[in-house]
PDB file of N, CA and C in Angstrom:
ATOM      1  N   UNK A   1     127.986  81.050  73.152  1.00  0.00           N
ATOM      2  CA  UNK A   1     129.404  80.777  73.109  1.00  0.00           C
ATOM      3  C   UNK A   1     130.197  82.067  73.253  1.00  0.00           C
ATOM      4  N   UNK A   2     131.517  82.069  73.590  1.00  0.00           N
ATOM      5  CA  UNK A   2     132.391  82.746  73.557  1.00  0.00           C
ATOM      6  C   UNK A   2     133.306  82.965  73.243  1.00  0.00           C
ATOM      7  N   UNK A   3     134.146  83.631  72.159  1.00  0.00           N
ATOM      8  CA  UNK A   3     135.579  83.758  71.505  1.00  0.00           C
ATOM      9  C   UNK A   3     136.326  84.867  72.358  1.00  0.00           C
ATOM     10  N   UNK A   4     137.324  84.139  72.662  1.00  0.00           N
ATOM     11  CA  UNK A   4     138.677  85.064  73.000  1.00  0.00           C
ATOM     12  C   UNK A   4     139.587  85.203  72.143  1.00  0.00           C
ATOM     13  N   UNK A   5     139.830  86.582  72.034  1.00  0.00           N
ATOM     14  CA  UNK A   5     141.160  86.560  70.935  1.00  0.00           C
ATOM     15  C   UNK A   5     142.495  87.280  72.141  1.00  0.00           C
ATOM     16  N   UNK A   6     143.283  86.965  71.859  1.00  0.00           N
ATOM     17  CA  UNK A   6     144.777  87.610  72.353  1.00  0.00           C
ATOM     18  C   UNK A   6     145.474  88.434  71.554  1.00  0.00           C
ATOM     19  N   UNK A   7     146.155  89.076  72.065  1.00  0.00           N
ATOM     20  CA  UNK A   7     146.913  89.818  71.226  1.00  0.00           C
ATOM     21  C   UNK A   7     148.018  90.320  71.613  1.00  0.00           C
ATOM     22  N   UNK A   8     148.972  91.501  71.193  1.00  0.00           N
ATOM     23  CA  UNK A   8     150.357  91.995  72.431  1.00  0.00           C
ATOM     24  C   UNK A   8     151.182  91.441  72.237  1.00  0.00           C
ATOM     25  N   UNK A   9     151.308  90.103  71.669  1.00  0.00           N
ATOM     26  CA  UNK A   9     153.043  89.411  72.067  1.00  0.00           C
ATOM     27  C   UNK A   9     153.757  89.595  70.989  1.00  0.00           C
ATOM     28  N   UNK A  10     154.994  89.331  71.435  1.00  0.00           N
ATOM     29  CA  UNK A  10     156.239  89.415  70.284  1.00  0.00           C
ATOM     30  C   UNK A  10     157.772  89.779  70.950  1.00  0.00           C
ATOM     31  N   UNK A  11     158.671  89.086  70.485  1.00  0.00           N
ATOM     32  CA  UNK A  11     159.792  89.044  70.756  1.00  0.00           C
ATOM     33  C   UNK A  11     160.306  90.455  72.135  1.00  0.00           C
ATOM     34  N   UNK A  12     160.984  90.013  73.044  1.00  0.00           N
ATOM     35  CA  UNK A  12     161.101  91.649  73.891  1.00  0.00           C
ATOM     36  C   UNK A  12     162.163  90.692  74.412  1.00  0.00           C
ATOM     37  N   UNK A  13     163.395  91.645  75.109  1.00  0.00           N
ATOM     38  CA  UNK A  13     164.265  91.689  75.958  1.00  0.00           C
ATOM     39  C   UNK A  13     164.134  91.719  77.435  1.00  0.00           C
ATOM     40  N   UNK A  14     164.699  90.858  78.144  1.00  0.00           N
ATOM     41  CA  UNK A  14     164.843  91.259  79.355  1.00  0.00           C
ATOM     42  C   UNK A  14     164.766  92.450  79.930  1.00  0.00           C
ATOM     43  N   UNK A  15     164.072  92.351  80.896  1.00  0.00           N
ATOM     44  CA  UNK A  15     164.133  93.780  81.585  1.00  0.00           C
ATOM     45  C   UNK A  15     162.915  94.610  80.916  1.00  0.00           C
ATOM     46  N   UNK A  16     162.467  94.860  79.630  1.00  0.00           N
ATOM     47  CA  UNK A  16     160.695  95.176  79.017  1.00  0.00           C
ATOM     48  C   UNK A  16     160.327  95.149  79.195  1.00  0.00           C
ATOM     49  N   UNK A  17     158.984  95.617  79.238  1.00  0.00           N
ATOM     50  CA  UNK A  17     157.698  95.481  79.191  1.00  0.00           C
ATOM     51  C   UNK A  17     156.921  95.372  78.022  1.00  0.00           C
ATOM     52  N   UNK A  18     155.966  94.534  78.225  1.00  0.00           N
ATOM     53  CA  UNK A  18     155.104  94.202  77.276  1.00  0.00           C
ATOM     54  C   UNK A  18     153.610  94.401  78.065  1.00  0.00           C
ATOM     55  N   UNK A  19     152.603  94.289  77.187  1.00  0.00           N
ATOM     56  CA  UNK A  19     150.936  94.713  77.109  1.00  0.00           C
ATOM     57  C   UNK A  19     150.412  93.634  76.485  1.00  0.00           C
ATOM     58  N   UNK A  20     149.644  92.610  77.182  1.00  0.00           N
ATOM     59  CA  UNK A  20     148.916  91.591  76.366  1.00  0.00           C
ATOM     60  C   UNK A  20     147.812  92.074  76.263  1.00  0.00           C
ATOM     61  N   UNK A  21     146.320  91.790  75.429  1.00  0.00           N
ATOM     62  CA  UNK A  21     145.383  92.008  75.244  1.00  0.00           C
ATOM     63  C   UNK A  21     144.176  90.825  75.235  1.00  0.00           C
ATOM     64  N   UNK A  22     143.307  90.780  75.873  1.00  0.00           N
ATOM     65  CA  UNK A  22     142.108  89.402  75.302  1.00  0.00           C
ATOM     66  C   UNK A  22     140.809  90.080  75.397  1.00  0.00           C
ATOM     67  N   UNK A  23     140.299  89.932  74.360  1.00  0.00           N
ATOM     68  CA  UNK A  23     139.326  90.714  73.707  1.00  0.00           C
ATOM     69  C   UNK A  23     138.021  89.034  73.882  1.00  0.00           C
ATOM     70  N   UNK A  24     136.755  89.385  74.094  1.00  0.00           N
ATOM     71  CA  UNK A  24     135.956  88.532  74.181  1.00  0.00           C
ATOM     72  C   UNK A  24     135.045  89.284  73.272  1.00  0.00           C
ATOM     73  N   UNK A  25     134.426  87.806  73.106  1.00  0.00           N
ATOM     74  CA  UNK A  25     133.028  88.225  72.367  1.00  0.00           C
ATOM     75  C   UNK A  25     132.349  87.466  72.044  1.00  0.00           C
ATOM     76  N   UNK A  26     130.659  87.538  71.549  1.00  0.00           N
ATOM     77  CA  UNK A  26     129.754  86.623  71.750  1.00  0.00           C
ATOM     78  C   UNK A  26     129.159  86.258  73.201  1.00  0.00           C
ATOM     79  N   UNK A  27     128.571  85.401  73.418  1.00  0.00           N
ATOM     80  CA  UNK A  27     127.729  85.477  74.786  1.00  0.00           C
ATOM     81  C   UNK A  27     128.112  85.773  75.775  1.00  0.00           C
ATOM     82  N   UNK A  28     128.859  87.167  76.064  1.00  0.00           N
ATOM     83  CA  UNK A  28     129.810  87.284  77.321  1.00  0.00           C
ATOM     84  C   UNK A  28     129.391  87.585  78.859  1.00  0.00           C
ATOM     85  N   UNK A  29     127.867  87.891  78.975  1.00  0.00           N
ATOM     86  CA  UNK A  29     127.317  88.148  80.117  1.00  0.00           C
ATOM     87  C   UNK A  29     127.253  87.023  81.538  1.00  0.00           C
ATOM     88  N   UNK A  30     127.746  85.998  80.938  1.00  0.00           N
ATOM     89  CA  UNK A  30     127.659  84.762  81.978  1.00  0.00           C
ATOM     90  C   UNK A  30     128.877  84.610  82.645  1.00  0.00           C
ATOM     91  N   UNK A  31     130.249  85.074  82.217  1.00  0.00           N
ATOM     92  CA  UNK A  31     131.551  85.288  82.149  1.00  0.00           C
ATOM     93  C   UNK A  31     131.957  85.442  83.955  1.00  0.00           C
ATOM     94  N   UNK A  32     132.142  84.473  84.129  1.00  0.00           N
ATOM     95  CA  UNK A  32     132.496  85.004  85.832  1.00  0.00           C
ATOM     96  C   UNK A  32     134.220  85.328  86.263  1.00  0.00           C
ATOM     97  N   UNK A  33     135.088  85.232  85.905  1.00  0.00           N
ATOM     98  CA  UNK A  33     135.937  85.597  85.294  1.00  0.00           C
ATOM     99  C   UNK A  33     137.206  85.556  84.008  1.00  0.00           C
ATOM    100  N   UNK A  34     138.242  86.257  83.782  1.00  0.00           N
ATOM    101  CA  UNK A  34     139.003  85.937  82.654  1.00  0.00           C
ATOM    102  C   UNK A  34     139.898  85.555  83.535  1.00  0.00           C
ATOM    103  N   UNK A  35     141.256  84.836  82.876  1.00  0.00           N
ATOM    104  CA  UNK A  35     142.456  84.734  83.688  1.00  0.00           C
ATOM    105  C   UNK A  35     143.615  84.464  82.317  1.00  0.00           C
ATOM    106  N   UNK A  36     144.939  84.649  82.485  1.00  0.00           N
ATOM    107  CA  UNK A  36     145.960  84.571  81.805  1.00  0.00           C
ATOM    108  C   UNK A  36     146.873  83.103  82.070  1.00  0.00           C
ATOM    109  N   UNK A  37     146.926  82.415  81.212  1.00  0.00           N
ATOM    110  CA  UNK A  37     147.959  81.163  81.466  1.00  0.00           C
ATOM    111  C   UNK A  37     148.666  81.209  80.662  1.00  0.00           C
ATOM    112  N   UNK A  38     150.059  79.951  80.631  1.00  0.00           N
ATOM    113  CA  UNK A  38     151.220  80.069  79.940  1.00  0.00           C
ATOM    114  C   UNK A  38     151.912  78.860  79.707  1.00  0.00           C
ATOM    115  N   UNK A  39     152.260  79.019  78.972  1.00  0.00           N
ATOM    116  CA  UNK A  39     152.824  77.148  78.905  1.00  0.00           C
ATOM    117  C   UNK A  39     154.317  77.378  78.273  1.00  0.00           C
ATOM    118  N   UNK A  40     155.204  77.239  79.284  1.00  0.00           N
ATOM    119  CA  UNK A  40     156.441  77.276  78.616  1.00  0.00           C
ATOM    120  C   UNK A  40     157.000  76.249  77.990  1.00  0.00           C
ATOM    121  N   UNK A  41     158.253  76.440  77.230  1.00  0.00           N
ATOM    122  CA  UNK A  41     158.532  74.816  76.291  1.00  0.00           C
ATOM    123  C   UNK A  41     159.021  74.121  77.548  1.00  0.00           C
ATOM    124  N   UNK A  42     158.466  72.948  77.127  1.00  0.00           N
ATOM    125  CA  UNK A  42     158.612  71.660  77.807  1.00  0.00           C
ATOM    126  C   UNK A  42     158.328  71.851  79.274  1.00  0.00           C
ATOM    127  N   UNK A  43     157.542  72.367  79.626  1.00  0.00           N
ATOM    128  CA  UNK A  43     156.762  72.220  80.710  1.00  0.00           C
ATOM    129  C   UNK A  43     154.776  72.310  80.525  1.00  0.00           C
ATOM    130  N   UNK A  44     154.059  72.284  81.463  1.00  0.00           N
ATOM    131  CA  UNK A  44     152.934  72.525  81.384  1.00  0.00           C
ATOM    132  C   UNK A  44     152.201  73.869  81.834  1.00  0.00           C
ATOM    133  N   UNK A  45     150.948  73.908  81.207  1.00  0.00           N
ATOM    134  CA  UNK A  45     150.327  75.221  81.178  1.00  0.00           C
ATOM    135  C   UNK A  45     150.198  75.497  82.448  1.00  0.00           C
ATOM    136  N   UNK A  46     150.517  76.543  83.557  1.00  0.00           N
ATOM    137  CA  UNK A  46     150.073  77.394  84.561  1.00  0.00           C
ATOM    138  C   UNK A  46     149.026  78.409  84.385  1.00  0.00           C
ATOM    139  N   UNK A  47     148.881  78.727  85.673  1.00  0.00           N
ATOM    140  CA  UNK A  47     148.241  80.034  85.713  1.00  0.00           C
ATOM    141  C   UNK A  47     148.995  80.993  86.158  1.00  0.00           C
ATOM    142  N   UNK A  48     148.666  82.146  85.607  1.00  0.00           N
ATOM    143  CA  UNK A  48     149.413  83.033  85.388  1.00  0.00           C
ATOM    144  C   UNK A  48     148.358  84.570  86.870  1.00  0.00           C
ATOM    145  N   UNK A  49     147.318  84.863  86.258  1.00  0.00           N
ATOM    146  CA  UNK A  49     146.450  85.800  86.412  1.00  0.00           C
ATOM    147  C   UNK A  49     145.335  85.494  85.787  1.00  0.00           C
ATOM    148  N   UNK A  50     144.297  86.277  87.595  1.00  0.00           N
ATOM    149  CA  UNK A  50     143.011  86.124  86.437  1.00  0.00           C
ATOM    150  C   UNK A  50     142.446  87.426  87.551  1.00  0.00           C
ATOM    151  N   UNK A  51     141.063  87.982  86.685  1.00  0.00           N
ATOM    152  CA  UNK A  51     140.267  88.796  87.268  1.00  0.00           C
ATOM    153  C   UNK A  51     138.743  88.730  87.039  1.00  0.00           C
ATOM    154  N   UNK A  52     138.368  89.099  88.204  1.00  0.00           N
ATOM    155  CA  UNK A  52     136.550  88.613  88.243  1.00  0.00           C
ATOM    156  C   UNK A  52     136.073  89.200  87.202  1.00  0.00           C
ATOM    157  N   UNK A  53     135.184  89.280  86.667  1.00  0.00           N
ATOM    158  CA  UNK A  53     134.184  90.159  85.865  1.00  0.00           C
ATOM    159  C   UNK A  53     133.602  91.100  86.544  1.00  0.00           C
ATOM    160  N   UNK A  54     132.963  91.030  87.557  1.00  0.00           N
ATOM    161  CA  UNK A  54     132.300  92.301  88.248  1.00  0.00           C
ATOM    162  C   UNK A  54     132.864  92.976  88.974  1.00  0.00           C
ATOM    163  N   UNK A  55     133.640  92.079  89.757  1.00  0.00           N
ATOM    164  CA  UNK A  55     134.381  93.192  91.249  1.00  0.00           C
ATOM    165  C   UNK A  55     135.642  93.568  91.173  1.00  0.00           C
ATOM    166  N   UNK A  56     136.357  92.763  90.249  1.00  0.00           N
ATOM    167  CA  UNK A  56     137.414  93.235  89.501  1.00  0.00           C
ATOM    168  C   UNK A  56     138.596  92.501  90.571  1.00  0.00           C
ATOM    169  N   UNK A  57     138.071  91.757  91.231  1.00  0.00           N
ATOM    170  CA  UNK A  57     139.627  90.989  92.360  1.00  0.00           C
ATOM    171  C   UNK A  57     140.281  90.523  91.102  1.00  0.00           C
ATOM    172  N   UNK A  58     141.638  90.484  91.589  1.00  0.00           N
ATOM    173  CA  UNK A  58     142.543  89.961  90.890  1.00  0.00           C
ATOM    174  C   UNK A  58     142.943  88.630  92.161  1.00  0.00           C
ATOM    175  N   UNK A  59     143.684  87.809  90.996  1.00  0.00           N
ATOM    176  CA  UNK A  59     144.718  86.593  91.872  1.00  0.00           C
ATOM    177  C   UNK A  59     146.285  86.428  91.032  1.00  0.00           C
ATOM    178  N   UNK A  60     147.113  86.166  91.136  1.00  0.00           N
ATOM    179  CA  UNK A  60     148.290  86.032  90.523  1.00  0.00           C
ATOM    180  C   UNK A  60     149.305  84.734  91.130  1.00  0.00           C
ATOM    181  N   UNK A  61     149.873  84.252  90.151  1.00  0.00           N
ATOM    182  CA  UNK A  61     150.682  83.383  90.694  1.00  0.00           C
ATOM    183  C   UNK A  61     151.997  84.034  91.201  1.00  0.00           C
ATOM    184  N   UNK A  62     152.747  83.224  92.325  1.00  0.00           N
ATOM    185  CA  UNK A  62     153.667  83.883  92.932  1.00  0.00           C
ATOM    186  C   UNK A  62     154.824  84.411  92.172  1.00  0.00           C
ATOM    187  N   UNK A  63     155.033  83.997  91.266  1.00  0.00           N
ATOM    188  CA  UNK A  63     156.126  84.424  90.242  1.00  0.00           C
ATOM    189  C   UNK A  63     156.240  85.857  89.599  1.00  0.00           C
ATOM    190  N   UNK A  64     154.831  85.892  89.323  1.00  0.00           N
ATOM    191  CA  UNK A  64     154.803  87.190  88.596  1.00  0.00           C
ATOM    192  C   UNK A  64     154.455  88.426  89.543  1.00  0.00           C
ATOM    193  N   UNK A  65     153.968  87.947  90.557  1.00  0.00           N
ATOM    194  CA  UNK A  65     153.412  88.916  91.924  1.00  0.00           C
ATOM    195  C   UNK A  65     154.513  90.348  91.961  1.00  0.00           C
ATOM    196  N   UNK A  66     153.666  91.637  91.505  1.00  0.00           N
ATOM    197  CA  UNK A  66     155.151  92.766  91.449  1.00  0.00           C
ATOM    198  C   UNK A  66     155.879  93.320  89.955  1.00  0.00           C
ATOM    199  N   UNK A  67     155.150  92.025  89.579  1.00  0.00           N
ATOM    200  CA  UNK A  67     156.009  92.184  87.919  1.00  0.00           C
ATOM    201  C   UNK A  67     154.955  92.602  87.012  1.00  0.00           C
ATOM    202  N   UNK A  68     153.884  91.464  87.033  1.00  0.00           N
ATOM    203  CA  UNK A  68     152.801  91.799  86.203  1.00  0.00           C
ATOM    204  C   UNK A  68     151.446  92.345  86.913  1.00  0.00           C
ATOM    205  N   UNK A  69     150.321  92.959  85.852  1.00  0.00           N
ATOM    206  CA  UNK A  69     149.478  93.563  85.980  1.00  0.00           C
ATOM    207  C   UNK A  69     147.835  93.147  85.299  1.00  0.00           C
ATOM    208  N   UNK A  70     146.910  92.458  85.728  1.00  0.00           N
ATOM    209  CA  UNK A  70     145.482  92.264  85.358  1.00  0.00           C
ATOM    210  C   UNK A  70     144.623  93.548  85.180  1.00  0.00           C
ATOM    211  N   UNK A  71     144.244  93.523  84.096  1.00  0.00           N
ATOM    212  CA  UNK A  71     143.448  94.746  84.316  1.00  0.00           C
ATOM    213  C   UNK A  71     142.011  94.508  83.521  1.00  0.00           C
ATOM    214  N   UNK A  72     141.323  95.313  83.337  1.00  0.00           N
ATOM    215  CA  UNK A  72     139.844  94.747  82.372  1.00  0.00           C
ATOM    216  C   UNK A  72     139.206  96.098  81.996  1.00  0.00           C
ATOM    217  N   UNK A  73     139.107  96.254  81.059  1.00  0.00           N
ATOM    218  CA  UNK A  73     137.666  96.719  80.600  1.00  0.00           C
ATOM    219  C   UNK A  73     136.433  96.275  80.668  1.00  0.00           C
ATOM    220  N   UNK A  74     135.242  96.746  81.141  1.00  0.00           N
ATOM    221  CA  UNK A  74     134.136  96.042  80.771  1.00  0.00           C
ATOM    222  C   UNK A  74     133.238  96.501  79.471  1.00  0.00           C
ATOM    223  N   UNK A  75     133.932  98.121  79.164  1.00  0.00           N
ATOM    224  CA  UNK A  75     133.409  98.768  78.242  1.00  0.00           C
ATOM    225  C   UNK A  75     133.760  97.520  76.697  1.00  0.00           C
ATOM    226  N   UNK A  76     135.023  97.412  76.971  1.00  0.00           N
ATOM    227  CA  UNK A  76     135.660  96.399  75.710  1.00  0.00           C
ATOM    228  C   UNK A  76     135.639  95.378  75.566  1.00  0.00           C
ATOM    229  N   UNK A  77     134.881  94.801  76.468  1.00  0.00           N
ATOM    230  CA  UNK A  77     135.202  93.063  77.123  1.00  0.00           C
ATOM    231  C   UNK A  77     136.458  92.935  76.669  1.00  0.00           C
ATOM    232  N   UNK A  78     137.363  93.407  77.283  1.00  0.00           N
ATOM    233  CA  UNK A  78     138.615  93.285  77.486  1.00  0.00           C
ATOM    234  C   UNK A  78     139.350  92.888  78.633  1.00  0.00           C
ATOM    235  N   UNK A  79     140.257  91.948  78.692  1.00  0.00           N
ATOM    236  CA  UNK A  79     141.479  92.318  80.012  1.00  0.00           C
ATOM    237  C   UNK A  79     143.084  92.658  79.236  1.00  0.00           C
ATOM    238  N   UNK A  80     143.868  92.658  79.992  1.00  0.00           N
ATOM    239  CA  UNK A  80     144.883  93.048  80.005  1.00  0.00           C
ATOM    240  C   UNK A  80     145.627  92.176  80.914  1.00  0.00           C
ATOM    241  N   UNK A  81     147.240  91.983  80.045  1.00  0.00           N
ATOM    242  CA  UNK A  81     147.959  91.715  81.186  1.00  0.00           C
ATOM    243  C   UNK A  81     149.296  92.799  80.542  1.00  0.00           C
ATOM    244  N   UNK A  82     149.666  93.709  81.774  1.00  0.00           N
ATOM    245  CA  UNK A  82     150.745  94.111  81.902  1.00  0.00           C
ATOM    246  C   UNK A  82     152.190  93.988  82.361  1.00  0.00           C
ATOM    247  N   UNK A  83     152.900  93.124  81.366  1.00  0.00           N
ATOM    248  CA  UNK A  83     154.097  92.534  82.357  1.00  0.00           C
ATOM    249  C   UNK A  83     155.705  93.579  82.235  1.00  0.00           C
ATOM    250  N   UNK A  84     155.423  93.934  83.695  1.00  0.00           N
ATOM    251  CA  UNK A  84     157.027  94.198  83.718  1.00  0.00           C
ATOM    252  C   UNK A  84     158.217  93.631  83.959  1.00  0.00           C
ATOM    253  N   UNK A  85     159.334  94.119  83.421  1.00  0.00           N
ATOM    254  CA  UNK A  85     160.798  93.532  84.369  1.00  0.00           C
ATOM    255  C   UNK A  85     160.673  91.596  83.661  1.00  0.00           C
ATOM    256  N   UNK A  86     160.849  91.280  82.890  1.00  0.00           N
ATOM    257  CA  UNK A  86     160.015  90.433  82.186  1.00  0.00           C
ATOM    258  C   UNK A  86     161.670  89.708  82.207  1.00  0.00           C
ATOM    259  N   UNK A  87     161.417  88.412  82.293  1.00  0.00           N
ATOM    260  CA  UNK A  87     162.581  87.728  82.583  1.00  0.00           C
ATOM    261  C   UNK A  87     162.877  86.399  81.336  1.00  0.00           C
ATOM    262  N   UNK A  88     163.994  85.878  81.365  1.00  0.00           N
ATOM    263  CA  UNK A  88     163.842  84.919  79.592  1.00  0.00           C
ATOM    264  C   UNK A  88     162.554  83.391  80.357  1.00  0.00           C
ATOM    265  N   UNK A  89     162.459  83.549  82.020  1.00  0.00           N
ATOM    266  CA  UNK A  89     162.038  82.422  82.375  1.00  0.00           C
ATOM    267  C   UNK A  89     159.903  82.864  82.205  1.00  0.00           C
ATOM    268  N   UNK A  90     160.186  84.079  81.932  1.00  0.00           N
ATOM    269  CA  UNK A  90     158.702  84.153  81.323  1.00  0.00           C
ATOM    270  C   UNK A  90     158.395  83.870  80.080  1.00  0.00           C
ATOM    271  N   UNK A  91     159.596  83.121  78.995  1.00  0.00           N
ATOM    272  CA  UNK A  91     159.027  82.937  77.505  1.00  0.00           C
ATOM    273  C   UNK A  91     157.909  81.572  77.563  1.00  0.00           C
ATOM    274  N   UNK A  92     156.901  81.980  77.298  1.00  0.00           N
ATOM    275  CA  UNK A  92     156.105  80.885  76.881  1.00  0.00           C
ATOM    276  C   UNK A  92     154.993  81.435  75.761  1.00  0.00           C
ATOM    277  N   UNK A  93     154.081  80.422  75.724  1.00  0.00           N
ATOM    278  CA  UNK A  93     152.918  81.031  75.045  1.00  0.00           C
ATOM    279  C   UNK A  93     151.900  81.205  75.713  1.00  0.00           C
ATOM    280  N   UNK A  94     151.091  82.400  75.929  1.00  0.00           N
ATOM    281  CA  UNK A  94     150.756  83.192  76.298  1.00  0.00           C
ATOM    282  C   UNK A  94     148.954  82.983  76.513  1.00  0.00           C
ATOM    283  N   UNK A  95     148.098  82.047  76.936  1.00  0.00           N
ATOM    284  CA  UNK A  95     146.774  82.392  76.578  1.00  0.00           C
ATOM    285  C   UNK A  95     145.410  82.906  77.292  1.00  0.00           C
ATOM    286  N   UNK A  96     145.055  83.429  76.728  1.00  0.00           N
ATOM    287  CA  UNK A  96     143.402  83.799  77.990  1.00  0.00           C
ATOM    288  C   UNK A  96     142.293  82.930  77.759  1.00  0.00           C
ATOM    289  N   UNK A  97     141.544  82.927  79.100  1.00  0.00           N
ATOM    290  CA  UNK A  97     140.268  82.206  78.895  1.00  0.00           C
ATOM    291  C   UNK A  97     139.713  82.694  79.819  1.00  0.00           C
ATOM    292  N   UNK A  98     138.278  82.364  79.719  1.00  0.00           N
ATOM    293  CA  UNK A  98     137.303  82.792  80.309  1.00  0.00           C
ATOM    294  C   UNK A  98     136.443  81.576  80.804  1.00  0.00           C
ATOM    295  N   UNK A  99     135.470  81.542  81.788  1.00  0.00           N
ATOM    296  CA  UNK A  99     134.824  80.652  82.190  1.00  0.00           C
ATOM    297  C   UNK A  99     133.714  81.052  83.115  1.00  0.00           C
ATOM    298  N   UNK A 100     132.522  80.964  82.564  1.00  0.00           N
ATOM    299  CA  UNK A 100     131.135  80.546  83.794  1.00  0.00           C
ATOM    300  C   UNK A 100     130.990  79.800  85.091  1.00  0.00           C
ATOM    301  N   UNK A 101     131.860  78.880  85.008  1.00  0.00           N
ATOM    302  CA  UNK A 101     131.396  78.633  86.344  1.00  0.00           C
ATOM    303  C   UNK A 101     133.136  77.952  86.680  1.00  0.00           C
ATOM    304  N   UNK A 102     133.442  76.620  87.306  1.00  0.00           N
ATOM    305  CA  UNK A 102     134.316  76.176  87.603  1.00  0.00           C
ATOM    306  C   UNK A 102     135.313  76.237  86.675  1.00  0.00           C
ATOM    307  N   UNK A 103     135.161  75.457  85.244  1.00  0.00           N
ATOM    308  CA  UNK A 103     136.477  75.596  84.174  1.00  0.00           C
ATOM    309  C   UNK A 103     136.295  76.369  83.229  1.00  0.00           C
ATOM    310  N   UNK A 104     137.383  77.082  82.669  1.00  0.00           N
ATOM    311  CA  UNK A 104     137.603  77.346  81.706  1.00  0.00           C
ATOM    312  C   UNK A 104     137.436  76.793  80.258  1.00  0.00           C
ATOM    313  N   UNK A 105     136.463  77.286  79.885  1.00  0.00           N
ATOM    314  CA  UNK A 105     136.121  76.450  78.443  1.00  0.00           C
ATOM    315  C   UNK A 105     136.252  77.186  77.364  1.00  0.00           C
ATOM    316  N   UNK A 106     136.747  78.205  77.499  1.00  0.00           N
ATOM    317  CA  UNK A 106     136.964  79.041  76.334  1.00  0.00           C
ATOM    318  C   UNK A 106     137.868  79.626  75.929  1.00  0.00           C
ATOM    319  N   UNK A 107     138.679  79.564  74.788  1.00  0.00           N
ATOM    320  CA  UNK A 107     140.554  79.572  75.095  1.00  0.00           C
ATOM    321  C   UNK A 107     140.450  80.325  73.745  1.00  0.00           C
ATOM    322  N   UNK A 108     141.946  81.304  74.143  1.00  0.00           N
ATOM    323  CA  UNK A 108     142.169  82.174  72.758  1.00  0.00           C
ATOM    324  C   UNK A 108     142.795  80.919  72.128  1.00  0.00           C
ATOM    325  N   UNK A 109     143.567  81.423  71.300  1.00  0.00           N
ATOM    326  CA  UNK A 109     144.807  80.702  70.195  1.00  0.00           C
ATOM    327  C   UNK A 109     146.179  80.858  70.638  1.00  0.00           C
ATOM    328  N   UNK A 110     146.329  81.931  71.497  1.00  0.00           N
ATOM    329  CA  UNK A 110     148.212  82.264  72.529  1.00  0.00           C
ATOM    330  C   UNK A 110     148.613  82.864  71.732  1.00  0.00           C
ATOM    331  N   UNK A 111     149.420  83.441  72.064  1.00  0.00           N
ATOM    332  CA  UNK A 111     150.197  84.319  71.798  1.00  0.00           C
ATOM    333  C   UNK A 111     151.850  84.550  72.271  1.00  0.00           C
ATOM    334  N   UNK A 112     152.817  84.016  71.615  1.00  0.00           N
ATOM    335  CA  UNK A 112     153.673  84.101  72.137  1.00  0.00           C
ATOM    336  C   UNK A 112     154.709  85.085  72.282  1.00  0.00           C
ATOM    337  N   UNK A 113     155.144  84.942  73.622  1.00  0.00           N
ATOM    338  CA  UNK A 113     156.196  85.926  74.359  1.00  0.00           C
ATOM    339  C   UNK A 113     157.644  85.104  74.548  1.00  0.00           C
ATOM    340  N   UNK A 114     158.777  85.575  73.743  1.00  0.00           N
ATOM    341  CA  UNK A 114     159.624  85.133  73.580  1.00  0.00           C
ATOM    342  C   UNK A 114     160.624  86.443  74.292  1.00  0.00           C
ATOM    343  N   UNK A 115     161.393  85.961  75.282  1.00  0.00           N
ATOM    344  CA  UNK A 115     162.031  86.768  76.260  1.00  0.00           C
ATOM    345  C   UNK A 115     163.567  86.464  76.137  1.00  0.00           C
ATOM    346  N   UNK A 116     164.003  87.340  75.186  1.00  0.00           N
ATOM    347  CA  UNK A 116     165.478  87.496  75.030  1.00  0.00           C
ATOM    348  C   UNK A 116     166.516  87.727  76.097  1.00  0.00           C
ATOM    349  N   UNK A 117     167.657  86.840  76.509  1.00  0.00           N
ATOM    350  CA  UNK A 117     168.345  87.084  77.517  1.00  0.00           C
ATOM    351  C   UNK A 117     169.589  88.754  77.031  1.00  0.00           C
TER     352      UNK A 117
END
């Protein structure tokens, strides 16, 4: 199995930057990649970003393309998301997961990013 934890969020202003964190652990060698989703109020969860485990491609949804940043450790089983220029239409909650093969089966708890106009 695998636990993701999140971390990084908390209240920020327009125009900020913020640093998310997802930390894995437990059976992480099967891990084909992490990715970042978001679920704003009253809408449904997207995808946000994700990055391979080995080769390190990234993908991003068009929204954030420019703004935000995927990044990973492998030393930490870590990724990162770096969001800039951060807008009130990015407040949601915030989560990572990871997945072996097609879905994602392994979900932090979120973390929310609340984006002050």
């Amino acid at each position: 199995q695998v636990q993701v934890v999140e971390s990084g969020g908390g209240l920020v202003q327009a125009g900020s930057s913020l640093k998310l964190s997802c930390a894995a652990s437990g059976r992480t060698f099967n891990i084909y990649d992490m990715g970042w989703f978001r679920q704003a109020p009253g809408k449904e969860r997207e995808f946000v970003a994700r990055i391979t485990w080995s080769a390190g491609t990234t993908f991003y949804t068009d929204s954030v393309k420019g703004r935000f940043t995927i990044s990973k450790s492998r030393a930490k089983n870590t990724v990162y998301l770096q969001m800039n220029s951060l807008k009130p239409e990015d407040t949601a909650v915030y989560y990572c997961a990871a997945r072996e093969t097609m879905n994602y089966n392994y979900w932090g708890q979120g973390t929310q990013v609340p984006v002050s106009s």
